[in-house]
Protein backbone atom coordinates (compact mmCIF):
# COMPACT_ATOMS: atom_id res chain seq x y z
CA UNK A 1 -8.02 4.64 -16.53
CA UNK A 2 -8.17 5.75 -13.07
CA UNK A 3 -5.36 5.28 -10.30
CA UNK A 4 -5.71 4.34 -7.01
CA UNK A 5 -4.42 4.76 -3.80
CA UNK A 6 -3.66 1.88 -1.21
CA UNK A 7 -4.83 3.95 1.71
CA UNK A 8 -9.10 4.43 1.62
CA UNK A 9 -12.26 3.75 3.93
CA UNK A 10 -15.36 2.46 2.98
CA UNK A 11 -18.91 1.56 4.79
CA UNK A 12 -21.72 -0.42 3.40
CA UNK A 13 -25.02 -0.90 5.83
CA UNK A 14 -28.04 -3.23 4.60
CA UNK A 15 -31.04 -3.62 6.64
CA UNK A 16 -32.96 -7.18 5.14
CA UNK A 17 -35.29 -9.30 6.52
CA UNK A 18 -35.18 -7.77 10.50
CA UNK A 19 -31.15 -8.21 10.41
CA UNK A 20 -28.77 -5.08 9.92
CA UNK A 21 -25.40 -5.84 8.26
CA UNK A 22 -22.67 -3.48 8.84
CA UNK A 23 -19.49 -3.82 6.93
CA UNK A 24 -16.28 -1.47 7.29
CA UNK A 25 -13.41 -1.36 5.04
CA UNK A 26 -9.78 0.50 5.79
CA UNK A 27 -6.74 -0.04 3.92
CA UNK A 28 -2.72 0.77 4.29
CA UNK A 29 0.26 0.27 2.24
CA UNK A 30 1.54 -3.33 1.27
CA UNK A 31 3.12 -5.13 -1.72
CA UNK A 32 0.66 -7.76 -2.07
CA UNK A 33 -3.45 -8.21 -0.84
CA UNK A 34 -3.33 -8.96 2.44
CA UNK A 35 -7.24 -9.29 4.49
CA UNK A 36 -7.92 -9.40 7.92
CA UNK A 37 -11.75 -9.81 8.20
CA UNK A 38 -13.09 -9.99 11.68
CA UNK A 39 -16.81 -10.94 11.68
CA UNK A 40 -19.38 -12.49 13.97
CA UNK A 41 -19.76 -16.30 14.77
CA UNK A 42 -22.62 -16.20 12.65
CA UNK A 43 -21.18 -15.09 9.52
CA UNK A 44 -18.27 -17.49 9.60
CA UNK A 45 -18.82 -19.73 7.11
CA UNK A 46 -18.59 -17.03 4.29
CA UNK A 47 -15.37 -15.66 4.82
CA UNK A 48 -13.83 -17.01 1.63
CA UNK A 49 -16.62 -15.84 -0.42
CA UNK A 50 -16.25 -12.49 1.14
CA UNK A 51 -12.46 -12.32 0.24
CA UNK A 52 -13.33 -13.68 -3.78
CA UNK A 53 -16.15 -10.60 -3.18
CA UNK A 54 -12.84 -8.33 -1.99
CA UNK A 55 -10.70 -9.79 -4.75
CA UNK A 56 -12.66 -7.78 -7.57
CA UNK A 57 -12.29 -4.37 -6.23
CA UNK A 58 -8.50 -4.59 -5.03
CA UNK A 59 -5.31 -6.17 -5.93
CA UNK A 60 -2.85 -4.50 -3.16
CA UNK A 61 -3.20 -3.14 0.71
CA UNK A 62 -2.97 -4.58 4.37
CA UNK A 63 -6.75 -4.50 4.21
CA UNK A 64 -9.05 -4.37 7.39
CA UNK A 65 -12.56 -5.57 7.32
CA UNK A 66 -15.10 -5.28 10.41
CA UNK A 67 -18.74 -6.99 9.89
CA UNK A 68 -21.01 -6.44 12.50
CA UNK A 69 -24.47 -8.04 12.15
CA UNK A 70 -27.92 -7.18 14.36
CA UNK A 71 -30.42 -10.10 14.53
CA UNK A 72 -34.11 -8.66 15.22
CA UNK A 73 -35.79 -11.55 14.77
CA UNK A 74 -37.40 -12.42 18.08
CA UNK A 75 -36.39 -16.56 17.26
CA UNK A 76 -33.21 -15.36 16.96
CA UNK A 77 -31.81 -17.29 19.85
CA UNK A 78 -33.46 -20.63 21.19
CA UNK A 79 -33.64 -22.19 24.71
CA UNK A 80 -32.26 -25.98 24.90
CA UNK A 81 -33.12 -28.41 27.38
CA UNK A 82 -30.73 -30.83 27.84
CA UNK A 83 -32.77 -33.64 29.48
CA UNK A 84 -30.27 -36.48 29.20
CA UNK A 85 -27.84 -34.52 31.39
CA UNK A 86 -30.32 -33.67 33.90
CA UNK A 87 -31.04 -36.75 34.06
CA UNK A 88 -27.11 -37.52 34.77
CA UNK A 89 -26.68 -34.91 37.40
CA UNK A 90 -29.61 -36.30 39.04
CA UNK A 91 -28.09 -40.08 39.12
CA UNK A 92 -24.98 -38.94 40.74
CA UNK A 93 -27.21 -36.86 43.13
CA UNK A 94 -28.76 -39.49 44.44
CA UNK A 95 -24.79 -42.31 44.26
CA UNK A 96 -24.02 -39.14 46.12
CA UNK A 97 -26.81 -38.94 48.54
CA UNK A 98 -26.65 -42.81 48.85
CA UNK A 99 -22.88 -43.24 49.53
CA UNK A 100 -23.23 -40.26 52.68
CA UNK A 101 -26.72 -41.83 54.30
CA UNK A 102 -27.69 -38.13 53.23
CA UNK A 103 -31.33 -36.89 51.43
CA UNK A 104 -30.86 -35.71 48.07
CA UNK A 105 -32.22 -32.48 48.79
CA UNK A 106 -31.24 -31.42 45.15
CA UNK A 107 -33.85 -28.64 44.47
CA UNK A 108 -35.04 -27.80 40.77
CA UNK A 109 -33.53 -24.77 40.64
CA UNK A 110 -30.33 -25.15 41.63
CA UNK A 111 -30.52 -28.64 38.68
CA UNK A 112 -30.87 -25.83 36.32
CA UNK A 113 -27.92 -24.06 36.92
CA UNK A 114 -25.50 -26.68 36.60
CA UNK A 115 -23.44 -26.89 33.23
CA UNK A 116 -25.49 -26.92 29.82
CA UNK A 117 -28.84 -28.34 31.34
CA UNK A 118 -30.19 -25.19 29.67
CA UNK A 119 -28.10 -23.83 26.57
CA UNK A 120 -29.09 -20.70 23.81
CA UNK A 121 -28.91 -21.92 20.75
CA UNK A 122 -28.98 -19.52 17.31
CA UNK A 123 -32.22 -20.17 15.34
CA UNK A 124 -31.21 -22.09 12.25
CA UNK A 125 -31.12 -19.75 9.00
CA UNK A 126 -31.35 -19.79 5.16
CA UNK A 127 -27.31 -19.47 4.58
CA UNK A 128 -28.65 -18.38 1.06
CA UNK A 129 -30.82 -15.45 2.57
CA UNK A 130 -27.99 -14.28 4.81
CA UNK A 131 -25.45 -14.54 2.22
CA UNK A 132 -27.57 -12.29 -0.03
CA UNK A 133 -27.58 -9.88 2.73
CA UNK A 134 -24.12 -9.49 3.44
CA UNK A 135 -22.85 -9.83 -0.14
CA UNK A 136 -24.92 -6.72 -0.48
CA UNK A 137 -23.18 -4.96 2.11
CA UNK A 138 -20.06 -6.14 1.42
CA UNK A 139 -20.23 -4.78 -2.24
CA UNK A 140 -21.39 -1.65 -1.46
CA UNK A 141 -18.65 -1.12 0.74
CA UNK A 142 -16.14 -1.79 -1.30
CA UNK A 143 -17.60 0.47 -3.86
CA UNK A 144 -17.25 3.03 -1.37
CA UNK A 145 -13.59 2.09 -0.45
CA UNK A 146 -12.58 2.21 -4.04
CA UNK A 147 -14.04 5.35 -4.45
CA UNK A 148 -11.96 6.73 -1.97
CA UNK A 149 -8.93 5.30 -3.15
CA UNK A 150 -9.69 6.64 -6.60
CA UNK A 151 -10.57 10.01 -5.54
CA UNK A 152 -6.72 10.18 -3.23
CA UNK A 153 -5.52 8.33 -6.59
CA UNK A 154 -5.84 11.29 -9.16
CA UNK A 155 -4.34 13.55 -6.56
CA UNK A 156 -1.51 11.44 -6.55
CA UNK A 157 -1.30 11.37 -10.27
CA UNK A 158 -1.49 15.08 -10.19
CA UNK A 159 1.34 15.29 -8.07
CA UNK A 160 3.43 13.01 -9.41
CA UNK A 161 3.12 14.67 -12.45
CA UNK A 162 4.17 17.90 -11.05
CA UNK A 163 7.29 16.60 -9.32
CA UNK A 164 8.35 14.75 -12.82
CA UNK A 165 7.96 18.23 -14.31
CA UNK A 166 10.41 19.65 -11.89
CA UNK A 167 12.76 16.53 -12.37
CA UNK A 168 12.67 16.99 -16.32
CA UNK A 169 13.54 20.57 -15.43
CA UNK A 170 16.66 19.34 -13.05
CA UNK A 171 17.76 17.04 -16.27
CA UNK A 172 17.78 19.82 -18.75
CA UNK A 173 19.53 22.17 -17.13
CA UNK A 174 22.34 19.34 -16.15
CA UNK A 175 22.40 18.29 -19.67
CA UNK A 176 22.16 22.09 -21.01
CA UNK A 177 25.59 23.20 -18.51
CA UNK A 178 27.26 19.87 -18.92
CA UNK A 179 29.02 21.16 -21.95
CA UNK A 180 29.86 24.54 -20.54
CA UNK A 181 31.85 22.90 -18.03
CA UNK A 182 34.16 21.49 -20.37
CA UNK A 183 34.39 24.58 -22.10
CA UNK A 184 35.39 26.29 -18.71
CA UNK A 185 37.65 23.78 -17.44
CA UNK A 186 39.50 24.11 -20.62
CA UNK A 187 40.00 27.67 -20.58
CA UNK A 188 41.17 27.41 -17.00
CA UNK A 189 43.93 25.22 -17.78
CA UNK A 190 44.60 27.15 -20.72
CA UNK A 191 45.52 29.88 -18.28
CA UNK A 192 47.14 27.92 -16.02
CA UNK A 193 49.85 26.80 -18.15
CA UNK A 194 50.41 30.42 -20.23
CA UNK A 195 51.00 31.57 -16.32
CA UNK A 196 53.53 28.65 -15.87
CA UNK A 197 54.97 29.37 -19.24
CA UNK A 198 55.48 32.52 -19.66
CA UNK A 199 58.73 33.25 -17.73
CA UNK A 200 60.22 30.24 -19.62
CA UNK A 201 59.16 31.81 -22.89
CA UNK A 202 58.02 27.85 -24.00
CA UNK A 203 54.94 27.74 -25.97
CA UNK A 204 52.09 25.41 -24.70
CA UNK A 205 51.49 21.72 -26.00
CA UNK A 206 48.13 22.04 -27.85
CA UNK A 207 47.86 18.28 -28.01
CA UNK A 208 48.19 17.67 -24.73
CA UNK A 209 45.83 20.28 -23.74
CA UNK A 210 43.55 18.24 -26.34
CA UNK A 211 44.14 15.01 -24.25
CA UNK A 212 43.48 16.49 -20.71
CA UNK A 213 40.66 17.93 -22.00
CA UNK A 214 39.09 14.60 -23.11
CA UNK A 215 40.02 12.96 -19.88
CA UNK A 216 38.37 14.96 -18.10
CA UNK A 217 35.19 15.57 -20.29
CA UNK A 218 35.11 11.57 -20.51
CA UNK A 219 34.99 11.92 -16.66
CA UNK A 220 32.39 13.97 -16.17
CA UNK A 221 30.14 12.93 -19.43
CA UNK A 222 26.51 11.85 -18.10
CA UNK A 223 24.99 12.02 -21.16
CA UNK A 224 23.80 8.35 -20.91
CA UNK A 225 22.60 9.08 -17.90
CA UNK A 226 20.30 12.07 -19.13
CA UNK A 227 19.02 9.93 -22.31
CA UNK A 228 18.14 6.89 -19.17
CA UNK A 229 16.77 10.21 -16.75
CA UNK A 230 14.42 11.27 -19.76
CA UNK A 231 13.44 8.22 -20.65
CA UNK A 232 12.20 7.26 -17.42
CA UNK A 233 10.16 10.61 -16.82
CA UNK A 234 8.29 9.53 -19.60
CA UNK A 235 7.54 6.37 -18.68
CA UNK A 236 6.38 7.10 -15.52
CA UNK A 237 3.98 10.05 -16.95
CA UNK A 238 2.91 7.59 -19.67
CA UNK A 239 2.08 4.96 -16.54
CA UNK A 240 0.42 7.32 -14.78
CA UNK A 241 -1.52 9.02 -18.20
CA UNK A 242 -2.35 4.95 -18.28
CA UNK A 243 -3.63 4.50 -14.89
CA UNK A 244 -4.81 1.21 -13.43
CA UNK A 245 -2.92 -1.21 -10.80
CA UNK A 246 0.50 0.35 -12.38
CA UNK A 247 2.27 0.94 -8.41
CA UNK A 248 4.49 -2.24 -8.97
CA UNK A 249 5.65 -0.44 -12.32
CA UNK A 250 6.30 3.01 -11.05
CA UNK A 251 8.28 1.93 -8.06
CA UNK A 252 10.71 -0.07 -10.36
CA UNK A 253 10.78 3.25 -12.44
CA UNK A 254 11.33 5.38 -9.61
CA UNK A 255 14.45 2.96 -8.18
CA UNK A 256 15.66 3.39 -11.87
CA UNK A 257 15.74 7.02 -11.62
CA UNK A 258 17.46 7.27 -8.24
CA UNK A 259 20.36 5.10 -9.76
CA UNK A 260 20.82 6.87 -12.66
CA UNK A 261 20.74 10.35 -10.35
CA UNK A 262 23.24 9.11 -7.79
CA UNK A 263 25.84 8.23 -11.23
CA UNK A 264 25.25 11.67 -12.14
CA UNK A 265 25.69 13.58 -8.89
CA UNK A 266 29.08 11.39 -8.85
CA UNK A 267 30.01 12.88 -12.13
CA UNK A 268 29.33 16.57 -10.73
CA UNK A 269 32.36 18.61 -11.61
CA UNK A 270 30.57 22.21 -10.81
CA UNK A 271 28.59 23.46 -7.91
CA UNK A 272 25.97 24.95 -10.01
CA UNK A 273 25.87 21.16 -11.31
CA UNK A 274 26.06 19.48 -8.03
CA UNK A 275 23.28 21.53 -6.68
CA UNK A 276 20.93 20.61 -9.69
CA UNK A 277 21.73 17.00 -8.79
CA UNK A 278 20.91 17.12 -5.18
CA UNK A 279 17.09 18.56 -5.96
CA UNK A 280 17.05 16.15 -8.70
CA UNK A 281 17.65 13.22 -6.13
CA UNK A 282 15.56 15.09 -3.31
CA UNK A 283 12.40 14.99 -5.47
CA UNK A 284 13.43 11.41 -7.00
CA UNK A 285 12.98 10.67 -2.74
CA UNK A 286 9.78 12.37 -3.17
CA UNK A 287 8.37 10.62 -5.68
CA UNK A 288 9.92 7.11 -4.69
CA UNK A 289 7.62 7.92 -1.35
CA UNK A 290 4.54 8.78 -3.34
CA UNK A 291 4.53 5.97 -5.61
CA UNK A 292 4.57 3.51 -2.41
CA UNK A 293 0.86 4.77 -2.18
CA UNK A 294 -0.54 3.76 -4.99
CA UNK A 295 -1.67 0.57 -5.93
């Protein structure tokens, strides 16, 4: 299955029955769905089947939708007359008139511009035949936005997959030298005490050598934390081998791995060690940022 990326842009245009419907679609990171759909007065009443519409093609983003729509219909817009309010205007005209021992020298033209004697009024529509329209656009849209976040999706899978290759890299080499350590730290303090006992011609306590040894290799052991590290490389490239609406999963993964890291940088008793645990945790950062992307 394919992966996708929370961040895309997609444009559907259909021209039907003299009206042009224009729908855009961007999208930026966010746990859950999250649509703002801005469309004309018009259009209102299907905003909830726009969003079911939106519903099959995503599952996570701070999604913004602009709909635009161009009416060429030449009974697009109506004039209405409002003759019962003209007829109101007129009557307080004349109480007016009347009360001042003034003519009512109301003129028809100025009647017509007072307040709603003449309002535009939208032609009333087939709500099927619009909806028809725009569900049109709206689709192809969102096929357009998905495609985008599926094409920026496999390069994210590609590089995720490249920086867990690195990180399984960082893990055997910590796991390989882990042992060597111990190996060294023993010799060292090996020669430490034959230096301190020499002069007193004493021979050296091999058991206790044996015990600070095993303190110390006890302190420093991260092999749990390299059989957790490997296991968690693989289940993100499995994931990501998987594909589909797996972001969720990899994030949790990825917040795994940066625990287990930070245990084992803790642990570092060598600088050749510590510096394989900084990169480790530097492209565990990398890859925590990555998988925020996808969706």
């Amino acid at each position: 299955m394919t992966i996708k990326s929370m961040t895309g842009f997609g444009r559907g245009e259909v021209t039907e029955n003299n009206r042009k419907y224009t729908v855009e679609i961007k999208a930026v990171n966010h746990r859950y769905l999250e649509a703002s759909i801005k469309l004309p007065k018009k259009l209102t009443a299907f905003e909830a089947d726009i969003r079911n519409v939106m519903k099959e093609y995503m599952e996570r983003g701070k999604v913004d939708v602009f709909i635009s729509l161009e009416d060429y219909n030449e009974a697009a817009e109506t004039v209405k007359y409002n003759s019962a309010l003209a007829h109101e205007y007129m009557k307080y005209m004349q109480e007016m008139a009347d009360d001042f021992g003034l003519p009512n020298d109301t003129r028809l033209s100025v009647l017509a511009r007072f307040p709603d004697v003449f309002t535009m009024e939208d032609v009333e529509t087939d709500e099927d035949e619009l909806w028809m329209s725009l569900e049109k656009a709206v689709r192809l849209a969102c096929e357009k936005f998905v495609s985008a976040r599926e094409k920026e999706g496999e390069n994210l899978r590609n590089d995720l997959l490249s920086k867990l290759s690195d990180m399984a890299g960082y893990v055997e080499f910590i796991e390989s030298h882990s042992p060597e350590i111990v190996t060294e730290y023993r010799k060292k303090l090996e020669d430490k005490l034959r230096d301190m006992l020499a002069t007193l011609d004493v021979k050296a306590d091999e058991a206790r050598i044996v015990t600070e040894v095993t303190i110390y290799a006890d302190k420093i052991c991260v092999d749990e934390e390299i059989v957790r590290l490997k296991s968690h490389v693989k289940a993100m490239q499995d994931a990501l081998r998987e594909g589909g609406a797996c972001g969720r999963k990899l994030d949790f993964i990825a917040q795994e791995m940066n625990r287990e890291a930070n245990t084992t940088l803790s642990k570092s008793g060598d600088l050749a060690l510590t510096d394989k645990a900084i990169e480790l945790k530097t492209v565990i950062e990398k890859i925590r940022e990555q998988v925020q992307n996808i969706e």
